[in-house]
N, C-alpha and C. Protein backbone atom coordinates (compact mmCIF):
# COMPACT_ATOMS: atom_id res chain seq x y z
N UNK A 1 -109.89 107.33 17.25
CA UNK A 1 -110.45 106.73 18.44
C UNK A 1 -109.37 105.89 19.12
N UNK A 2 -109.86 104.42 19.22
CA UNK A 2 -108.15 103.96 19.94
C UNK A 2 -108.34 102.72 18.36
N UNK A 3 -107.32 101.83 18.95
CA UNK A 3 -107.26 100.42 18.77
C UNK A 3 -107.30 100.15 17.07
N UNK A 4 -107.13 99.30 16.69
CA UNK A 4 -107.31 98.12 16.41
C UNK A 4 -107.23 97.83 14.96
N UNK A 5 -106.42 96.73 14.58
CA UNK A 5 -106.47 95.60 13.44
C UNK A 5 -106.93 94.71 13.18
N UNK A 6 -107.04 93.97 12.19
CA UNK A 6 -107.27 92.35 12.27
C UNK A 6 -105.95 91.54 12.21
N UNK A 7 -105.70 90.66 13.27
CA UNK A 7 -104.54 90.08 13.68
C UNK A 7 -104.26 88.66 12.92
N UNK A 8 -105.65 88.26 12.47
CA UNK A 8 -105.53 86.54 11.93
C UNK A 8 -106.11 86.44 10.39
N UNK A 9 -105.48 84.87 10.25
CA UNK A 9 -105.88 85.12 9.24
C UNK A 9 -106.83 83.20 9.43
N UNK A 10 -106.90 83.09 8.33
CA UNK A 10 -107.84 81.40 8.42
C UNK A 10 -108.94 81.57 9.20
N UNK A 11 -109.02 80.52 10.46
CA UNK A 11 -110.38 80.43 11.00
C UNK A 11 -110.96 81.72 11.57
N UNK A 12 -109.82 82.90 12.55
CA UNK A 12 -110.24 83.69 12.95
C UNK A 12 -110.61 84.76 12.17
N UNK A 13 -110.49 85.30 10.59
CA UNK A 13 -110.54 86.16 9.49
C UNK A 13 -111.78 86.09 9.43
N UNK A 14 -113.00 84.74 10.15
CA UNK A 14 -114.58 85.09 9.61
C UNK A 14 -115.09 86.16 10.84
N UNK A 15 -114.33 86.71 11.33
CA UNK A 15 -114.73 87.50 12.47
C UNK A 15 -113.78 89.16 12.51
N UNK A 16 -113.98 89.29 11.12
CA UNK A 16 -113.32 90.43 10.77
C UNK A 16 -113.47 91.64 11.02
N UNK A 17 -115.41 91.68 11.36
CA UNK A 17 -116.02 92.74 12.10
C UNK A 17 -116.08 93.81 13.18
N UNK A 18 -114.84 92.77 14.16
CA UNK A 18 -115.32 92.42 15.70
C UNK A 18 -113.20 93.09 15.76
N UNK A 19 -112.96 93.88 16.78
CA UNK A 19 -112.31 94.58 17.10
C UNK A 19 -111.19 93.58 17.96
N UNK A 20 -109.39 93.37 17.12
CA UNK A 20 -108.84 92.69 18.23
C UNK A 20 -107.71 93.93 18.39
N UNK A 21 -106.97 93.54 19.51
CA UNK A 21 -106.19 94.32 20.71
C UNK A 21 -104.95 93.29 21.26
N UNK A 22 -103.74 93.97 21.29
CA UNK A 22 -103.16 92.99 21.64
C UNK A 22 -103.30 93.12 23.44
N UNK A 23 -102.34 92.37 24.19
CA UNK A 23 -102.61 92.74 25.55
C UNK A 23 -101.69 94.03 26.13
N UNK A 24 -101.11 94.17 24.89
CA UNK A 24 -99.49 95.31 25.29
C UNK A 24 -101.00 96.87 25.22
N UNK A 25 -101.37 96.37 24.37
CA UNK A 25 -102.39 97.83 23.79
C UNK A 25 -103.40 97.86 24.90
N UNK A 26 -103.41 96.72 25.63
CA UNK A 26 -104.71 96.79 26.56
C UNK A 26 -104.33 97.80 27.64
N UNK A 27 -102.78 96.96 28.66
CA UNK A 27 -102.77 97.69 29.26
C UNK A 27 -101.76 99.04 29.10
N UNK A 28 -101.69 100.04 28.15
CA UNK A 28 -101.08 100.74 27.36
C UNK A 28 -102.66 101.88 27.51
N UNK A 29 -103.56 101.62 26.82
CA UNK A 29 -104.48 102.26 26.11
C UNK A 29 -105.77 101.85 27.07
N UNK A 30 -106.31 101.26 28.66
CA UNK A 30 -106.85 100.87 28.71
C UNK A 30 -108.33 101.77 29.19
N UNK A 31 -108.11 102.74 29.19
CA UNK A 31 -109.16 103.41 29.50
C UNK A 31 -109.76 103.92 28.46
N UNK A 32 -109.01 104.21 27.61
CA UNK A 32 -109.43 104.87 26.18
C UNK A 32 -110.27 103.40 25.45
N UNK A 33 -109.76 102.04 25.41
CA UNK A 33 -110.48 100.71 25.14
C UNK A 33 -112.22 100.97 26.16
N UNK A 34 -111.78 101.00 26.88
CA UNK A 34 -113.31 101.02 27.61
C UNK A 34 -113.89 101.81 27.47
N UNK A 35 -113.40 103.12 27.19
CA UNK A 35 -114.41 104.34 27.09
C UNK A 35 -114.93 103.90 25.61
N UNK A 36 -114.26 103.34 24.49
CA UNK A 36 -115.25 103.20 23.33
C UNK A 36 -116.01 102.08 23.17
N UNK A 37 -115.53 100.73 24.29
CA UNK A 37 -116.22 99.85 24.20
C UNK A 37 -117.69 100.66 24.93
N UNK A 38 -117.54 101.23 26.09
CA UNK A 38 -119.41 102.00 26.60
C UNK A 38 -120.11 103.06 25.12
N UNK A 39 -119.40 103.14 24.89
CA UNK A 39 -119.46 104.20 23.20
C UNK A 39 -120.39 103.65 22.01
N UNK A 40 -119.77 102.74 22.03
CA UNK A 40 -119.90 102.03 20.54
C UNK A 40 -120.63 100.57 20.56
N UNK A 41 -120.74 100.12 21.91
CA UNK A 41 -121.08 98.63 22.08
C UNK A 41 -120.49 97.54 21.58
N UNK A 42 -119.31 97.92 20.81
CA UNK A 42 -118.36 96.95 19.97
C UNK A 42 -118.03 96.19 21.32
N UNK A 43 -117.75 94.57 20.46
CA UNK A 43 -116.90 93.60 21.24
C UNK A 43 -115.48 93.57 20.88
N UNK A 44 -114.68 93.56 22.26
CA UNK A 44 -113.57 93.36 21.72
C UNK A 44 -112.45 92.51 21.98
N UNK A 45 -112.11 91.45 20.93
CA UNK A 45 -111.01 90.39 21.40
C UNK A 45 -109.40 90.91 21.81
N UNK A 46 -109.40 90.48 23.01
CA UNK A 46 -107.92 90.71 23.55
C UNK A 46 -107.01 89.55 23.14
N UNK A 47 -105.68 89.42 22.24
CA UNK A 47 -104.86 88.78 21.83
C UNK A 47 -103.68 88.77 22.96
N UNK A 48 -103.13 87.05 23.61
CA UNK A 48 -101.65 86.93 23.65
C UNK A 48 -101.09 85.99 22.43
N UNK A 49 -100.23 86.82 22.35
CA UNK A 49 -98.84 86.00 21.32
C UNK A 49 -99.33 85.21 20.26
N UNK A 50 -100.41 86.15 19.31
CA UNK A 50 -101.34 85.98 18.72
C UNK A 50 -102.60 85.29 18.60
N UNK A 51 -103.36 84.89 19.88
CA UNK A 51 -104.34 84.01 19.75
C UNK A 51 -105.59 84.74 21.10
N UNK A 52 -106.66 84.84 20.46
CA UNK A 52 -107.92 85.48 21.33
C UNK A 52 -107.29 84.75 22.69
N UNK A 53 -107.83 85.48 23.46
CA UNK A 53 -107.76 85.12 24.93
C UNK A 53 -109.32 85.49 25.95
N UNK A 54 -109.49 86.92 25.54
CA UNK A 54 -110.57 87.24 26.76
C UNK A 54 -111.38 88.26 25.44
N UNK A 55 -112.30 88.07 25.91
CA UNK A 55 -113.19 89.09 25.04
C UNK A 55 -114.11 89.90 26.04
N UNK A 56 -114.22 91.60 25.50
CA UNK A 56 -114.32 92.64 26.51
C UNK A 56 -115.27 92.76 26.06
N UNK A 57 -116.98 93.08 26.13
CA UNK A 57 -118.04 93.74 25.84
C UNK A 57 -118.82 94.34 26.86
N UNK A 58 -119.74 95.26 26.26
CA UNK A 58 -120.15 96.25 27.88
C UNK A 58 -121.49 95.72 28.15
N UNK A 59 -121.61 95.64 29.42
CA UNK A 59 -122.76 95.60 30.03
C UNK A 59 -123.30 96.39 30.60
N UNK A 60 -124.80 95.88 30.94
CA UNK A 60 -125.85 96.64 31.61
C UNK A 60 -125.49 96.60 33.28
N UNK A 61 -126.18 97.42 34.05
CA UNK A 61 -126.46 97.13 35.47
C UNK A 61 -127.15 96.13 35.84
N UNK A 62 -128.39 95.87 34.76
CA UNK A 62 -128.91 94.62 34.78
C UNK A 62 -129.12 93.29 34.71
N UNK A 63 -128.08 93.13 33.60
CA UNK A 63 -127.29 92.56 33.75
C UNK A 63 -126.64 91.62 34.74
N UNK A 64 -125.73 92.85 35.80
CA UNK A 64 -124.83 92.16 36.39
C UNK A 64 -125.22 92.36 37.60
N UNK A 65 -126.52 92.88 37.99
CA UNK A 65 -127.51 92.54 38.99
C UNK A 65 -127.85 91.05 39.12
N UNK A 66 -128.13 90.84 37.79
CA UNK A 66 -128.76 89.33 37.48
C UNK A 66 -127.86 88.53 38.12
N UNK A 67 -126.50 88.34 37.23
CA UNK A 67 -125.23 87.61 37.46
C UNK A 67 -124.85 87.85 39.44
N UNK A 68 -125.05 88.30 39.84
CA UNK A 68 -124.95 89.02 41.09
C UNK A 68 -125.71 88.10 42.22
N UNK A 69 -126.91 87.94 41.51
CA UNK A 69 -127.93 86.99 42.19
C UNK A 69 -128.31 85.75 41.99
N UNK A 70 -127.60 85.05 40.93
CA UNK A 70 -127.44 84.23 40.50
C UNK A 70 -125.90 83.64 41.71
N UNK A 71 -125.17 84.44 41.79
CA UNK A 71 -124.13 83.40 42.92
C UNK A 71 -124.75 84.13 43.74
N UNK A 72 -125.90 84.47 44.83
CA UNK A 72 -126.61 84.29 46.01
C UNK A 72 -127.03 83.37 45.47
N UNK A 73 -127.71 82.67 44.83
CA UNK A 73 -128.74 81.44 44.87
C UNK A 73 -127.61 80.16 45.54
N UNK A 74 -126.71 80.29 44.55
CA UNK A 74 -125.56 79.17 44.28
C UNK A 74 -125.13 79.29 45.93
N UNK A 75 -124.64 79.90 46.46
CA UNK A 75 -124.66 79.85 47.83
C UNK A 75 -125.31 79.12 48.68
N UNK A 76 -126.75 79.86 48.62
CA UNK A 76 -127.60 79.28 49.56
C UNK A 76 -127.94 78.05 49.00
N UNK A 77 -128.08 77.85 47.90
CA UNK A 77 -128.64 76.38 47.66
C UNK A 77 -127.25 75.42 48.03
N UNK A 78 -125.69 75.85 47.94
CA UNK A 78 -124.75 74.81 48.36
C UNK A 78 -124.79 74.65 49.81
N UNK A 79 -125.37 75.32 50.87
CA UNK A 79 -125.74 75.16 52.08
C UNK A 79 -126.28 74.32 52.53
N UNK A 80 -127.60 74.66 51.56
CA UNK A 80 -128.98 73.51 52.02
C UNK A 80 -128.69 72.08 51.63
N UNK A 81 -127.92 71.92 50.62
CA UNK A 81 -127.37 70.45 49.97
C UNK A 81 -125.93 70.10 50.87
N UNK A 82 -125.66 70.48 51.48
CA UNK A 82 -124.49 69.82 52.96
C UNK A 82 -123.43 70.22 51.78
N UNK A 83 -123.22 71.51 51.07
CA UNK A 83 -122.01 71.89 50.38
C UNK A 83 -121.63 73.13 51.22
N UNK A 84 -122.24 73.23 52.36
CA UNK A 84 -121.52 74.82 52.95
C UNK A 84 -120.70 74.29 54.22
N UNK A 85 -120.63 75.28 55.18
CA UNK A 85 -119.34 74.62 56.23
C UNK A 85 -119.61 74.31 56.55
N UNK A 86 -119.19 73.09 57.56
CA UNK A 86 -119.32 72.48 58.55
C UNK A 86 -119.15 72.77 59.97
């Protein structure tokens, strides 16, 4: 498939489950990373210069419908509170 080791050891080793990547492999391999993250539903930690940075997991449409409408609210409500332009 693509990817992945476990990169740490100590605090990050209780998360041994969970899929890391460095960022060279990200953008190297990055379509093949996403096609198994929609695959598999695995999460996966992206490493710089050994330390988590961004973590990739897949979402729904629904999701990010939600998230979507959630900054319309934030908008309109910074309007109505004298946070929009002047």
């Amino acid at each position: 498939m693509y990817y992945s080791y476990t990169l740490f050891r100590g605090k990050y080793a209780e998360r041994a489950g969970m899929k890391f990547i460095t960022v060279s492999e990200l953008k190297n391999k990055a379509t093949q990373i996403v096609a198994g993250i929609e695959d598999t539903r695995e999460e996966v930690i992206v490493t710089k210069n050994g330390k988590p940075v961004v973590l990739m997991r897949f979402i729904t449409d629904e999701v990010f419908r939600l998230k979507e409408g959630e900054k319309e609210k934030r908008k309109i409500g910074g309007k109505k509170n004298g946070c929009g332009d002047l």
